[in-house]
PDB file of N, CA and C in Angstrom:
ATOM      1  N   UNK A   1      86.436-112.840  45.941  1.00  0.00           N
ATOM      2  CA  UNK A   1      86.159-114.257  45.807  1.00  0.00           C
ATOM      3  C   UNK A   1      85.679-114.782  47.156  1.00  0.00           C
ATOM      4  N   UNK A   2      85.272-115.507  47.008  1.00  0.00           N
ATOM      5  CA  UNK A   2      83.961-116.277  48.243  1.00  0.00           C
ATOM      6  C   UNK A   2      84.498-117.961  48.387  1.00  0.00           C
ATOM      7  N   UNK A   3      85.384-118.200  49.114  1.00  0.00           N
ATOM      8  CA  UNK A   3      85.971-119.431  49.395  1.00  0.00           C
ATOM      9  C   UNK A   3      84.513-120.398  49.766  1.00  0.00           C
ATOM     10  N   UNK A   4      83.835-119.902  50.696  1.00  0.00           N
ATOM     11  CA  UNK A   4      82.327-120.310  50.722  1.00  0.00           C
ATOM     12  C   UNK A   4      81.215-121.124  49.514  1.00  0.00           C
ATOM     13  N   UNK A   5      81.669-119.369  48.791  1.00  0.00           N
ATOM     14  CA  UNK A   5      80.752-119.986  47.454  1.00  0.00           C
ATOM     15  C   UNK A   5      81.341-120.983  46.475  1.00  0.00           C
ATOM     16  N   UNK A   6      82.653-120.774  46.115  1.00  0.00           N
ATOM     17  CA  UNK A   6      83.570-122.017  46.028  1.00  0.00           C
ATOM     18  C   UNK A   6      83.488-123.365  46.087  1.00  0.00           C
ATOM     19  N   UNK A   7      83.540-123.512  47.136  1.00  0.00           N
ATOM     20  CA  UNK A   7      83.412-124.966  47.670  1.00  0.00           C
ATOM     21  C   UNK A   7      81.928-125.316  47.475  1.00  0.00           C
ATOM     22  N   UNK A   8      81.099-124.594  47.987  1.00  0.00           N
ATOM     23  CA  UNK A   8      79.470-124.581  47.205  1.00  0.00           C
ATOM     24  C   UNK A   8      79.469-125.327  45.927  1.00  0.00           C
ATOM     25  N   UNK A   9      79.849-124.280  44.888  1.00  0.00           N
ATOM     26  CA  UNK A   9      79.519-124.763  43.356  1.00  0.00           C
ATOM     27  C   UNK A   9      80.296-126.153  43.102  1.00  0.00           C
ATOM     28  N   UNK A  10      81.468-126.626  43.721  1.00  0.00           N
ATOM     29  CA  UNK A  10      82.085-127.473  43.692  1.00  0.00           C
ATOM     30  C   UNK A  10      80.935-129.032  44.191  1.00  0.00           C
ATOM     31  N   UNK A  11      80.658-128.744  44.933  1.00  0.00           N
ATOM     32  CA  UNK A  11      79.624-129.970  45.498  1.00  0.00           C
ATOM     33  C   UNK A  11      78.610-130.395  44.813  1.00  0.00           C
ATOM     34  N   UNK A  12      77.814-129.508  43.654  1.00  0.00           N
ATOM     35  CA  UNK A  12      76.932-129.383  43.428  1.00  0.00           C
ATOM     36  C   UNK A  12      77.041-131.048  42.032  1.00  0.00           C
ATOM     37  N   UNK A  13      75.854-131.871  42.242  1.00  0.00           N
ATOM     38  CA  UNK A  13      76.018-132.748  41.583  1.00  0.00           C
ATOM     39  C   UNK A  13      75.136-133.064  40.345  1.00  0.00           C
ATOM     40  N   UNK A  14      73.891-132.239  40.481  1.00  0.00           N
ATOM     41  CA  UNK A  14      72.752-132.646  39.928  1.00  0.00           C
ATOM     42  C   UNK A  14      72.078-131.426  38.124  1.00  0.00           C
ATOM     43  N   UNK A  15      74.306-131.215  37.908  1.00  0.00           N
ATOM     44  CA  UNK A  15      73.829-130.409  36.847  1.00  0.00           C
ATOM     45  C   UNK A  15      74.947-130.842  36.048  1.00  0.00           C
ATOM     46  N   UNK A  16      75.189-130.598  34.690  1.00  0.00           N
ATOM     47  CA  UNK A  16      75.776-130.964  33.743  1.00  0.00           C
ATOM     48  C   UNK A  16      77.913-130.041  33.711  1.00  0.00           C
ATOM     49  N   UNK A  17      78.610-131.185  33.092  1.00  0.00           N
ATOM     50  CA  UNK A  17      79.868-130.170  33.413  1.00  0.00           C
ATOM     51  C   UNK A  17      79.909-129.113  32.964  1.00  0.00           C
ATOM     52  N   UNK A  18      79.174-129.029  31.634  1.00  0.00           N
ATOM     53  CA  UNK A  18      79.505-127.323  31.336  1.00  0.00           C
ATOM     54  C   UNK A  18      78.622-126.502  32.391  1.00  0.00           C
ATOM     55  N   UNK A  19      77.404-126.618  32.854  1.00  0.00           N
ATOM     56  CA  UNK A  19      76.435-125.717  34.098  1.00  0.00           C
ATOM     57  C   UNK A  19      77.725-125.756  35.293  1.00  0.00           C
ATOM     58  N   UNK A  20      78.220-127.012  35.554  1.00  0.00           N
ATOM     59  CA  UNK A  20      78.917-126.632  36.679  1.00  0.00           C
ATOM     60  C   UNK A  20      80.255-125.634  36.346  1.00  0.00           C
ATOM     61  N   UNK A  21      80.757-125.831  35.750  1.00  0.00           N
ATOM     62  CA  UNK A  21      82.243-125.019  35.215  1.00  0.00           C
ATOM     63  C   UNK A  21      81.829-123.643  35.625  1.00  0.00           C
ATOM     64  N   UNK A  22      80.530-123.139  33.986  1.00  0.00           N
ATOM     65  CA  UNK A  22      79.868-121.551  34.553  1.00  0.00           C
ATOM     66  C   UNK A  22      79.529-121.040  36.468  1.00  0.00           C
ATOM     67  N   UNK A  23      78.681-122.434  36.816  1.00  0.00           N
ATOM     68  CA  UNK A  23      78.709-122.198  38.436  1.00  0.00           C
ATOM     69  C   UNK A  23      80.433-121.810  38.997  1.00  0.00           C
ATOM     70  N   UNK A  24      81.450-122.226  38.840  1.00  0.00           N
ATOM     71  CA  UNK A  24      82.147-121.881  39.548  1.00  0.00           C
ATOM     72  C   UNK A  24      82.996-120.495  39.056  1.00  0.00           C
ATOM     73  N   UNK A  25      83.048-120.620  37.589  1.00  0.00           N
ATOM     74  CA  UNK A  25      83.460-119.177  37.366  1.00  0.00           C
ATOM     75  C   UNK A  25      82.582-118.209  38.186  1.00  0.00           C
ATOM     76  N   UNK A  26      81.431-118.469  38.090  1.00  0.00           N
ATOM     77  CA  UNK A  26      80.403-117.086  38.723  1.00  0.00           C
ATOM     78  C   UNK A  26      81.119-117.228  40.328  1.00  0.00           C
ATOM     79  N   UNK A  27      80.926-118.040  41.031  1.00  0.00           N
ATOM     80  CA  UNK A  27      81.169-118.536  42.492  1.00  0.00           C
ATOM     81  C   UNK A  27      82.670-117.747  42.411  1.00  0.00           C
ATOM     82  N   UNK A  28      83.796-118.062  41.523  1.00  0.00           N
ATOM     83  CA  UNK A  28      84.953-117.316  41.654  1.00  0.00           C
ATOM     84  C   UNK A  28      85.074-115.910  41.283  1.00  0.00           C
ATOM     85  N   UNK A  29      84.017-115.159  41.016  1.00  0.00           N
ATOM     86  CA  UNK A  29      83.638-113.708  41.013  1.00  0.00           C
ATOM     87  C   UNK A  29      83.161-113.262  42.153  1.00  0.00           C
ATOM     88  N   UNK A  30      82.241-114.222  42.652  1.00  0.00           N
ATOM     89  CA  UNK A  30      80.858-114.023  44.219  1.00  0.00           C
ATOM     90  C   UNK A  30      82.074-113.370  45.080  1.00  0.00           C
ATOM     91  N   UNK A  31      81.337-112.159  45.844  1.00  0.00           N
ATOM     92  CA  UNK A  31      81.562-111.326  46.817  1.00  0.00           C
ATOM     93  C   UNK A  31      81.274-111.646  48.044  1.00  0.00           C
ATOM     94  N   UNK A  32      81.368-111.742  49.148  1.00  0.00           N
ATOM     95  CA  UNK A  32      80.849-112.230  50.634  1.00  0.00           C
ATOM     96  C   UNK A  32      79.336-112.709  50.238  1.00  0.00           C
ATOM     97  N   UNK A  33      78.479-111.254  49.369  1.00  0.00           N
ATOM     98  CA  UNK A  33      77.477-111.314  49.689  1.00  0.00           C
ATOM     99  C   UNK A  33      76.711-111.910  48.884  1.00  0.00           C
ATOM    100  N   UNK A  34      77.463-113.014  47.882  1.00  0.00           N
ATOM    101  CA  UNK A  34      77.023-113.527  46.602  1.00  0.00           C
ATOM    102  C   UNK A  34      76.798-113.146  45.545  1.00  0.00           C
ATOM    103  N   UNK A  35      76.868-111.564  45.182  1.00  0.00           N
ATOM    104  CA  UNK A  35      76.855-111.389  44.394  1.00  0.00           C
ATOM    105  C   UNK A  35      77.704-111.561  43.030  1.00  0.00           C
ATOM    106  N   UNK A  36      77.481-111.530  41.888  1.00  0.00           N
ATOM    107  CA  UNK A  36      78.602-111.638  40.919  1.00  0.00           C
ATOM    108  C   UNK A  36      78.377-111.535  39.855  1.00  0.00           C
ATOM    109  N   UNK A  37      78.566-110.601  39.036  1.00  0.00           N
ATOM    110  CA  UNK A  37      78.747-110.104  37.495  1.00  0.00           C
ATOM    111  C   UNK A  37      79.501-110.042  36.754  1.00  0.00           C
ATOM    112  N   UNK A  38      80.106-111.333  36.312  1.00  0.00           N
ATOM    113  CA  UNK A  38      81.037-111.384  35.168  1.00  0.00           C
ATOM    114  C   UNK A  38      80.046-110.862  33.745  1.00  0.00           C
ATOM    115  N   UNK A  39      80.846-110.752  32.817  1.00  0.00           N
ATOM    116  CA  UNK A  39      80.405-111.125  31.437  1.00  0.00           C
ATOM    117  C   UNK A  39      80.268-112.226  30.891  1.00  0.00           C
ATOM    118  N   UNK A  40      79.196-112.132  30.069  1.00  0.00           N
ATOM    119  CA  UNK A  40      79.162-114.072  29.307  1.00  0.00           C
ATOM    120  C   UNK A  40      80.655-114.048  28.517  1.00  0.00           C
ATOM    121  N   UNK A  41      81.156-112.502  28.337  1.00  0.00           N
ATOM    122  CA  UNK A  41      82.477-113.062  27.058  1.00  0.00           C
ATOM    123  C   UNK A  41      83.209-113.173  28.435  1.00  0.00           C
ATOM    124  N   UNK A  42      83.603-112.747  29.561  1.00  0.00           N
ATOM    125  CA  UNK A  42      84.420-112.991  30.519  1.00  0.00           C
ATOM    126  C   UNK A  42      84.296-114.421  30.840  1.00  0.00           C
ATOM    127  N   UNK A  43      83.213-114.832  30.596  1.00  0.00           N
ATOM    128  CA  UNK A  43      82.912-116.404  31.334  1.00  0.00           C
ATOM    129  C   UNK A  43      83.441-117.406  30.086  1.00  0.00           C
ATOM    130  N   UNK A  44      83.043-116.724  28.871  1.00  0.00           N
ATOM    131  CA  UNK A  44      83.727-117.668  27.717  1.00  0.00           C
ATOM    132  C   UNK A  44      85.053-117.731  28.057  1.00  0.00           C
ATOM    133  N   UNK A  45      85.645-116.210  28.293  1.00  0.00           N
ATOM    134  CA  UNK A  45      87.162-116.505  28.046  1.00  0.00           C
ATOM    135  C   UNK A  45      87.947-117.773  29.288  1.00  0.00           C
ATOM    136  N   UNK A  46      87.259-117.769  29.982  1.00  0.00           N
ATOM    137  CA  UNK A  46      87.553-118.341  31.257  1.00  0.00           C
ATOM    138  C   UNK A  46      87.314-119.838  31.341  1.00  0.00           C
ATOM    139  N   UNK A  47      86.051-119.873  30.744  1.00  0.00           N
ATOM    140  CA  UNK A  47      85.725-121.806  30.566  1.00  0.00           C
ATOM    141  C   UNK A  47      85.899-122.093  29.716  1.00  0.00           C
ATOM    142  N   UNK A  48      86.674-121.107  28.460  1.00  0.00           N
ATOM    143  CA  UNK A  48      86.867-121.637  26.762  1.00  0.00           C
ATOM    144  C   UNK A  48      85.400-122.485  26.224  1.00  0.00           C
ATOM    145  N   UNK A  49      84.388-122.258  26.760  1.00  0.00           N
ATOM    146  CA  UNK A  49      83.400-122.890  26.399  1.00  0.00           C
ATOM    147  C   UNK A  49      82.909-121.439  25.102  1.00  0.00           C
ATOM    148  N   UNK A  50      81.727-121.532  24.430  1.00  0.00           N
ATOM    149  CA  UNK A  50      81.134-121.338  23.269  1.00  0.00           C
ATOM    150  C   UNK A  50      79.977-120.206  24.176  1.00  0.00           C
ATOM    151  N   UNK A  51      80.101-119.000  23.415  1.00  0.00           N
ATOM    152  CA  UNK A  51      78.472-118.115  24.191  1.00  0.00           C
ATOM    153  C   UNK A  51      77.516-118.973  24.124  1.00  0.00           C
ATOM    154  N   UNK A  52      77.205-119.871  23.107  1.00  0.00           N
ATOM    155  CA  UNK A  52      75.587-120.246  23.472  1.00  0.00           C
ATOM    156  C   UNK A  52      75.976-121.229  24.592  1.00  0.00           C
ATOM    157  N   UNK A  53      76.863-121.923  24.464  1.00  0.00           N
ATOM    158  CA  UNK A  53      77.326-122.688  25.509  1.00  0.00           C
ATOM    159  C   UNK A  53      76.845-121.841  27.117  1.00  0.00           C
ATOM    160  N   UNK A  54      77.649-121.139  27.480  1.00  0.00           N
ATOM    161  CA  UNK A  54      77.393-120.160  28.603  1.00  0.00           C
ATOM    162  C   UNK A  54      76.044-119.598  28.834  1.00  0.00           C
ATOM    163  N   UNK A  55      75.746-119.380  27.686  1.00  0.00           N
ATOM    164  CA  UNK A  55      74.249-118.258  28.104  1.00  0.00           C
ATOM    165  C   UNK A  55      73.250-119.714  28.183  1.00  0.00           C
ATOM    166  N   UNK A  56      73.193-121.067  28.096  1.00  0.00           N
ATOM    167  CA  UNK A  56      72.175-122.301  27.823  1.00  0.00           C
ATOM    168  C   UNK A  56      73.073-122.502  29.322  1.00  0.00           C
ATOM    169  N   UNK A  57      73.945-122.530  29.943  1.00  0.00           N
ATOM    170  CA  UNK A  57      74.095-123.154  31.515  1.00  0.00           C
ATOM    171  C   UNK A  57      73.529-122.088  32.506  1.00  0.00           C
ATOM    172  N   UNK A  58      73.644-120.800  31.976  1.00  0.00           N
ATOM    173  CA  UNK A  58      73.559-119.972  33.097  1.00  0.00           C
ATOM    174  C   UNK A  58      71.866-119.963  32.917  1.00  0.00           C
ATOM    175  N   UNK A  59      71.248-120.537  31.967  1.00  0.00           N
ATOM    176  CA  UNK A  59      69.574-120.296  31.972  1.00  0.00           C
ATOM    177  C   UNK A  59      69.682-121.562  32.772  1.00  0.00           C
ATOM    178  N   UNK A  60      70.095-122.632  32.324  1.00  0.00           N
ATOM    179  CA  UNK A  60      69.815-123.888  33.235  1.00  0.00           C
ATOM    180  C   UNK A  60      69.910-123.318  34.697  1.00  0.00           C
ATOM    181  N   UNK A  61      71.022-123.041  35.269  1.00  0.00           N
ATOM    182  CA  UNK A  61      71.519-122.623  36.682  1.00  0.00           C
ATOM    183  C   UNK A  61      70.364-121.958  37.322  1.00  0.00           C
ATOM    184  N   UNK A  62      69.312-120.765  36.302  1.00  0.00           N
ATOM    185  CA  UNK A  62      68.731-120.039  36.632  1.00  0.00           C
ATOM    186  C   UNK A  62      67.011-121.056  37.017  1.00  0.00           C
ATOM    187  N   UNK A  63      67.370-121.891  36.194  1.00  0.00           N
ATOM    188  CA  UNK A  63      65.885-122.460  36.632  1.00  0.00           C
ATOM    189  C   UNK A  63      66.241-123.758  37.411  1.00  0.00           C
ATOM    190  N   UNK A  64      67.035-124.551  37.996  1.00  0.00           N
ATOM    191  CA  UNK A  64      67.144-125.427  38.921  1.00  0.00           C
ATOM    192  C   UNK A  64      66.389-124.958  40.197  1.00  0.00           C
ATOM    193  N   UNK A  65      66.774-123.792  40.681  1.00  0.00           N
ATOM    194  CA  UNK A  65      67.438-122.566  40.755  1.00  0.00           C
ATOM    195  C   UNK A  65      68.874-122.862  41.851  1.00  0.00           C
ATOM    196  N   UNK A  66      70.141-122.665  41.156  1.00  0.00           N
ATOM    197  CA  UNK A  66      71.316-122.453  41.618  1.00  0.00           C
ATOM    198  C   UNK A  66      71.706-120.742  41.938  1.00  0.00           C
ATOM    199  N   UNK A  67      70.961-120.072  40.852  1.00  0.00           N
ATOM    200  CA  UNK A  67      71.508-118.723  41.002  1.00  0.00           C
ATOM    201  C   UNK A  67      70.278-117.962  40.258  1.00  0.00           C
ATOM    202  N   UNK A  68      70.126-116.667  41.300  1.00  0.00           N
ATOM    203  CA  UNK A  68      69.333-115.806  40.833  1.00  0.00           C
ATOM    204  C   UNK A  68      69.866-114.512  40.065  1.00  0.00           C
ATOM    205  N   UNK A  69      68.783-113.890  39.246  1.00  0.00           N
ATOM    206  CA  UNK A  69      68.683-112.318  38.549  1.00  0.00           C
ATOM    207  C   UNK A  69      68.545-111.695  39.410  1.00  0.00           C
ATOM    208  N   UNK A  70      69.274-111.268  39.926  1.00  0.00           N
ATOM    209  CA  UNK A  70      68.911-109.612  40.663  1.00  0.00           C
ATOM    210  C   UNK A  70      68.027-108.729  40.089  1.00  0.00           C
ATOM    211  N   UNK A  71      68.232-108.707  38.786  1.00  0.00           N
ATOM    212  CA  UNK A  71      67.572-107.341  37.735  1.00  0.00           C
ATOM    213  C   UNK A  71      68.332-106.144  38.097  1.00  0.00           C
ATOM    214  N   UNK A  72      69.953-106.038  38.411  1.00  0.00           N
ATOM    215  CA  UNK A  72      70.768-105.159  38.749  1.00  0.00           C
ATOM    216  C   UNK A  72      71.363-105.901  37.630  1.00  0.00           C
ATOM    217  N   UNK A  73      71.669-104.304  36.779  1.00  0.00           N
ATOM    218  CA  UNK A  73      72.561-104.388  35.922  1.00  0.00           C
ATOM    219  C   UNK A  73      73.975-103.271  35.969  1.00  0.00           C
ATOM    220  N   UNK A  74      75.194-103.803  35.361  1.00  0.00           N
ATOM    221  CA  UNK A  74      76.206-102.993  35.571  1.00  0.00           C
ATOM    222  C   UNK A  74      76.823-103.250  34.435  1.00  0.00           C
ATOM    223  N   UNK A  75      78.468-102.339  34.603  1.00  0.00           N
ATOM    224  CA  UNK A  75      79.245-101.963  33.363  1.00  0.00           C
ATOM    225  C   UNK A  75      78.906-100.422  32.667  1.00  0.00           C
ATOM    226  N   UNK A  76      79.629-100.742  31.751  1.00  0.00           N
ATOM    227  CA  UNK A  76      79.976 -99.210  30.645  1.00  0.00           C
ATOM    228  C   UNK A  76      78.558 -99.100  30.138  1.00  0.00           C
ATOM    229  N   UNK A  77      77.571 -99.838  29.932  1.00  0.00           N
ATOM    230  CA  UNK A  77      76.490 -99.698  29.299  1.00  0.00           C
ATOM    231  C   UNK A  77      74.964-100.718  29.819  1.00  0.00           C
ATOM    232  N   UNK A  78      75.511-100.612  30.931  1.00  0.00           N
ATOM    233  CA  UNK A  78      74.249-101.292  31.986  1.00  0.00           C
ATOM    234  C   UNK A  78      73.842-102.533  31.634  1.00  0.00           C
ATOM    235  N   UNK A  79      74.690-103.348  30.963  1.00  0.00           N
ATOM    236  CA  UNK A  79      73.864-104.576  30.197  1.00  0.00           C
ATOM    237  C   UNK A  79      74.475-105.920  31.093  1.00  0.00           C
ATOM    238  N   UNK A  80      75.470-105.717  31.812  1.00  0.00           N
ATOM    239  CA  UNK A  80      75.886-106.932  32.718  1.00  0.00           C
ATOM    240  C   UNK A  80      75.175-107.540  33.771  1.00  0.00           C
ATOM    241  N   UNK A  81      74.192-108.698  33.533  1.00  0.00           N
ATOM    242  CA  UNK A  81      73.732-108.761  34.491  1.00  0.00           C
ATOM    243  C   UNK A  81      74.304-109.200  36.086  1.00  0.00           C
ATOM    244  N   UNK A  82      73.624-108.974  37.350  1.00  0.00           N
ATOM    245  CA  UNK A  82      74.400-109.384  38.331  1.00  0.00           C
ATOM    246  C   UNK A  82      73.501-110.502  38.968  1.00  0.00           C
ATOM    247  N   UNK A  83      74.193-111.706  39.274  1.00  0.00           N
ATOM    248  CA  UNK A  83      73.915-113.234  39.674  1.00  0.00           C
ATOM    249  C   UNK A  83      73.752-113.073  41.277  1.00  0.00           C
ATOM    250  N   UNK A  84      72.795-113.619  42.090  1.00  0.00           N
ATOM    251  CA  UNK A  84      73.051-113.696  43.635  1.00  0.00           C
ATOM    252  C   UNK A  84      73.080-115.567  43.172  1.00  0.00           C
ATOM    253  N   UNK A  85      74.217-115.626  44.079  1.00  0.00           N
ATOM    254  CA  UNK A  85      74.319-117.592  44.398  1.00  0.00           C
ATOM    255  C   UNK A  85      73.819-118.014  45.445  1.00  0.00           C
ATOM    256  N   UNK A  86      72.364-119.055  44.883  1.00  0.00           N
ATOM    257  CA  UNK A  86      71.923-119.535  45.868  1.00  0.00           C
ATOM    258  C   UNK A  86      72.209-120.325  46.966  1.00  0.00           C
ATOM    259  N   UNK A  87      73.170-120.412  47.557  1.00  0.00           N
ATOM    260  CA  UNK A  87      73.705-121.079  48.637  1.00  0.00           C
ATOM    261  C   UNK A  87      72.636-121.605  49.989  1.00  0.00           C
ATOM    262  N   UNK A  88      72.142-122.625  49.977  1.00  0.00           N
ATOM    263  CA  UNK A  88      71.395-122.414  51.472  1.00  0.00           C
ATOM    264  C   UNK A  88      72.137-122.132  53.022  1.00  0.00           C
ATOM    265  N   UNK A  89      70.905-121.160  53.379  1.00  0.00           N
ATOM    266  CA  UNK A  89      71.516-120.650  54.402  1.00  0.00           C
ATOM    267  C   UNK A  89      71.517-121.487  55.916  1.00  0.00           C
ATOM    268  N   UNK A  90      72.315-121.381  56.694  1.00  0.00           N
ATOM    269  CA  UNK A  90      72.167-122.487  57.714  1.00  0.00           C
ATOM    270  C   UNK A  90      71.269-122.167  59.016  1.00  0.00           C
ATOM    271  N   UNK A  91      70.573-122.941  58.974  1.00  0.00           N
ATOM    272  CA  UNK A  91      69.958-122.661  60.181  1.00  0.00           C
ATOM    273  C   UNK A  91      69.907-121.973  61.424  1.00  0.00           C
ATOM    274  N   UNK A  92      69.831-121.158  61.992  1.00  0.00           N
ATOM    275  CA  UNK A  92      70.344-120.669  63.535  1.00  0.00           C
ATOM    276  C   UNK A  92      69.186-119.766  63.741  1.00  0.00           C
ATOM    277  N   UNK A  93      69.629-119.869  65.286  1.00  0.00           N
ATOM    278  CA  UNK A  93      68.719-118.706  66.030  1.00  0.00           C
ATOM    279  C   UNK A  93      68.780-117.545  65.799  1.00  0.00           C
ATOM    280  N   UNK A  94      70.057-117.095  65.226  1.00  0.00           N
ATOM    281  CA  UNK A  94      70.371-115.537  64.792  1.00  0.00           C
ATOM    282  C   UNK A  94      69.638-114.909  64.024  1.00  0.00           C
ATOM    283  N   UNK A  95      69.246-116.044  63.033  1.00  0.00           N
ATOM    284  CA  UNK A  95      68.962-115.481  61.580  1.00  0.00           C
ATOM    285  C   UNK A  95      67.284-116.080  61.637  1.00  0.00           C
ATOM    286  N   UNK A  96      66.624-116.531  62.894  1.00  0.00           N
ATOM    287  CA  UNK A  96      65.100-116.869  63.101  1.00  0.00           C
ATOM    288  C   UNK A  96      64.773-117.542  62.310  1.00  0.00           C
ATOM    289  N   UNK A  97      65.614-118.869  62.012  1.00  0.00           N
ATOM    290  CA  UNK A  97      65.038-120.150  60.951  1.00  0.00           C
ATOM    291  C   UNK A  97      64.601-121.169  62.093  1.00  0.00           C
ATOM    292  N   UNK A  98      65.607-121.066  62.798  1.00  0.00           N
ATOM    293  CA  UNK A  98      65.464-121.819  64.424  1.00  0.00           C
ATOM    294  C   UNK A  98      65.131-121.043  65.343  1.00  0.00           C
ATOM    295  N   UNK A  99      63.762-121.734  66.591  1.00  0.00           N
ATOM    296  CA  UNK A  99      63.622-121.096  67.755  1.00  0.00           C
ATOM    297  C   UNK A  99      65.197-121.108  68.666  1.00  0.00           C
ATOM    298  N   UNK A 100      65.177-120.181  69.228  1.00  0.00           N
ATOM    299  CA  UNK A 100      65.846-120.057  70.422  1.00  0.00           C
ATOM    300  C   UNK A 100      65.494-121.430  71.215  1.00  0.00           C
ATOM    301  N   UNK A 101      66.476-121.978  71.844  1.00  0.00           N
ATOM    302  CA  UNK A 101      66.429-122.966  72.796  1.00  0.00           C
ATOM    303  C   UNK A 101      65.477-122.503  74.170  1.00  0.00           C
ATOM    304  N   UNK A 102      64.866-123.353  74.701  1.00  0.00           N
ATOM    305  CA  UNK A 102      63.742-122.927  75.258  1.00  0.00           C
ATOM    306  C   UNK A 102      64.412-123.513  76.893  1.00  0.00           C
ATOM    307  N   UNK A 103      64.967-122.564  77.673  1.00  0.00           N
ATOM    308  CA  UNK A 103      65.277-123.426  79.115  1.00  0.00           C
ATOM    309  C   UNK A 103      64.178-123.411  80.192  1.00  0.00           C
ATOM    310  N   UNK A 104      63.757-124.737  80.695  1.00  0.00           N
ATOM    311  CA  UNK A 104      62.964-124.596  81.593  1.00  0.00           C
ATOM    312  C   UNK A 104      63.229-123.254  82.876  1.00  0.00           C
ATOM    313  N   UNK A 105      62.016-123.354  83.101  1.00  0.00           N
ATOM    314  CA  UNK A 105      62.360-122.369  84.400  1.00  0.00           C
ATOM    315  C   UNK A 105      63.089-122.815  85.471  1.00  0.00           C
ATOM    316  N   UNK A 106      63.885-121.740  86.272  1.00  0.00           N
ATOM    317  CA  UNK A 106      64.725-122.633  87.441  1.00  0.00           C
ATOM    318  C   UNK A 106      63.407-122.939  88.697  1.00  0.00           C
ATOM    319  N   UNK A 107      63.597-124.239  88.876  1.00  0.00           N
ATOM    320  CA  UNK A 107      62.830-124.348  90.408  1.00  0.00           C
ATOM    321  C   UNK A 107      63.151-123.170  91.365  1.00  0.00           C
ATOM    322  N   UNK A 108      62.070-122.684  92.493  1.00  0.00           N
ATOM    323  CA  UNK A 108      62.711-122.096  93.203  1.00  0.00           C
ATOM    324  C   UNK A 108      63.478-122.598  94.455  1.00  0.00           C
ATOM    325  N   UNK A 109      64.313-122.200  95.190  1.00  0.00           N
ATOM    326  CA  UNK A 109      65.374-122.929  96.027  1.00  0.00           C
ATOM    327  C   UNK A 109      64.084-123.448  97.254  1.00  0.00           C
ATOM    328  N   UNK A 110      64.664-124.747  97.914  1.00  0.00           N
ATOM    329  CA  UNK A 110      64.141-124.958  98.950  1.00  0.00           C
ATOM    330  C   UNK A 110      64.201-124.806 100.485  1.00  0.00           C
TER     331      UNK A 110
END
């Protein structure tokens, strides 16, 4: 579980309660690395919501876009799909979204 992604799906305002519920079941599966593959019957059993219910939020989710298809599938019979959660990532120099801070040159001594 991803305390991260968590609090993520929790914020999210601009989707319906059943889309958000599915967002956080998935978010309470998500791995560090966002990934997460429940089942739609795992997600029923969990939001007591209805399959078409689930499989009509997680298409919504998919086209806002809140959460992507990997096209990695898993389980006993390869049919589970696996979700990456779109979380935006934060800015920094580490990750080259932001320049490095630029320090002038030192004067030389007098």
């Amino acid at each position: 579980m991803s305390i991260k992604a968590l609090s993520w799906s929790f914020e999210q305002e601009a989707i319906t309660s059943s889309q958000k519920f599915v967002l956080v079941a998935l978010a309470n599966f998500a791995s560090e690395t966002l990934l997460a593959y429940p089942s739609v019957e795992t997600i029923c059993k969990i939001t007591m919501q209805k399959d078409e219910t689930v499989r009509s939020a997680i298409k919504s989710l998919l086209s806002v876009p809140l959460i992507e298809d990997t096209g990695k599938r898993v389980g006993a019979t390869q049919q589970v799909r696996v979700y990456r959660l779109l979380l935006p990532i934060p800015k920094t120099p580490e990750n080259g979204s932001v320049p490095p801070e630029k320090t002038p040159p030192k004067a030389p001594p007098k």
